[in-house]
Protein backbone atom coordinates (compact mmCIF):
# COMPACT_ATOMS: atom_id res chain seq x y z
CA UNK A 1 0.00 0.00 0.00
CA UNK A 2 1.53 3.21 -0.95
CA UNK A 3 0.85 7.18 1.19
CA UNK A 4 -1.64 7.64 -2.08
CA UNK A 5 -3.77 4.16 -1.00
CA UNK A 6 -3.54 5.01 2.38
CA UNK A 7 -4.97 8.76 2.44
CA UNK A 8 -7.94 7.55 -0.43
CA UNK A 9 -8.62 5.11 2.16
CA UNK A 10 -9.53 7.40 5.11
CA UNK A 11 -12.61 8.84 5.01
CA UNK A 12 -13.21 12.43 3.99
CA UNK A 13 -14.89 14.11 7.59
CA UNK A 14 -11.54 11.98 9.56
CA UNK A 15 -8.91 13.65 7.03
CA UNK A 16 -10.76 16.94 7.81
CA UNK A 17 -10.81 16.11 11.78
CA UNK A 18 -6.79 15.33 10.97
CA UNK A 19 -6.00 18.36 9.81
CA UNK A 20 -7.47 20.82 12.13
CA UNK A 21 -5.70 18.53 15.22
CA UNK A 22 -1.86 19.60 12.78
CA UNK A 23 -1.75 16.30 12.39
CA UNK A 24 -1.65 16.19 8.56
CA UNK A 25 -0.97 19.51 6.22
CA UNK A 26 -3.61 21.31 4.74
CA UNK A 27 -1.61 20.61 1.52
CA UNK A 28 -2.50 16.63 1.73
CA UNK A 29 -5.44 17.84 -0.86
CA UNK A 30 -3.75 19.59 -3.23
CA UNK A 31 -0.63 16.30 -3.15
CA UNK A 32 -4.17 14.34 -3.83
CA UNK A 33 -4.93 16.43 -6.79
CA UNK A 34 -1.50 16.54 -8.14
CA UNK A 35 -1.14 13.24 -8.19
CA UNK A 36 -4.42 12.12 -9.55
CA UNK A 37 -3.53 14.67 -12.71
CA UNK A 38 -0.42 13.48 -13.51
CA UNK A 39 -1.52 9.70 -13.71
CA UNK A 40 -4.42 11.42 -15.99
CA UNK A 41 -1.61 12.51 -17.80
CA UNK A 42 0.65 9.16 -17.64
CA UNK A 43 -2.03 7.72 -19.97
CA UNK A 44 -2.31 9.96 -22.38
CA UNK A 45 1.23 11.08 -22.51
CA UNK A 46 5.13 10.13 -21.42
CA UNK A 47 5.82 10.72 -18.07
CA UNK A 48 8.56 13.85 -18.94
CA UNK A 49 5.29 15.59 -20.58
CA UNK A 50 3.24 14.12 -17.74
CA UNK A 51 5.57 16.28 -15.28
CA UNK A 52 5.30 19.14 -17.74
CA UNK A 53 1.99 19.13 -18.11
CA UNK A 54 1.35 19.00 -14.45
CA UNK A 55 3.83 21.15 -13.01
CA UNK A 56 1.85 23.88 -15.66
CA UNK A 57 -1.76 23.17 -14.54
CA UNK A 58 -1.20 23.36 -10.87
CA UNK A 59 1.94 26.55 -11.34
CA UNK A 60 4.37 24.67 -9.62
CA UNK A 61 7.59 23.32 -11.15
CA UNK A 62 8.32 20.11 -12.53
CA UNK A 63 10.19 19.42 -9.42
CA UNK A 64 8.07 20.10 -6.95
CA UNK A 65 5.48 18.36 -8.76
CA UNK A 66 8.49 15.18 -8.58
CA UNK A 67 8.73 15.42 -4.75
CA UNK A 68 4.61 15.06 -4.70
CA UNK A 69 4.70 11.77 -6.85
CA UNK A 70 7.35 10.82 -5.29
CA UNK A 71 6.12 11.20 -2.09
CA UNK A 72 2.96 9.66 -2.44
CA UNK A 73 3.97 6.90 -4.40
CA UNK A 74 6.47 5.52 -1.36
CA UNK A 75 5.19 2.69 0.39
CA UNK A 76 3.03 3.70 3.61
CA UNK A 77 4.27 2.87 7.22
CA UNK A 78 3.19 -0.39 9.08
């Protein structure tokens, strides 16, 4: 199971309850987003224009948008 399974598998009103208790980021939505988009884009493109592509619809840089996918594509904790 990877972070991306994990937070898809919490319910929405707990990930809300999470985040106003610091335990998560506010920014847990928009990772959710980003990553959603660029596997959008996986299938319809490579994954160098998939980063492109990305990093342009959500104005962040190809990096950053690396570190999200990345991030969320690690294996989740025990």
């Amino acid at each position: 199971m990877t972070i991306y399974d994990l937070i898809k598998s919490i319910p929405q009103d707990m990930l809300t309850r999470l985040v106003q208790a610091k335990v998560i980021t506010p920014e847990w939505r928009r990772s959710v987003l980003v990553y959603d988009y660029f596997q959008k884009m996986c299938q319809e493109t490579g994954r160098m224009d998939a980063y492109d592509r990305t990093g342009e619809k959500f104005y962040m840089s190809d990096e950053n948008v690396r570190r999200i996918i990345r991030k969320l594509s690690s294996p989740a904790p025990a």
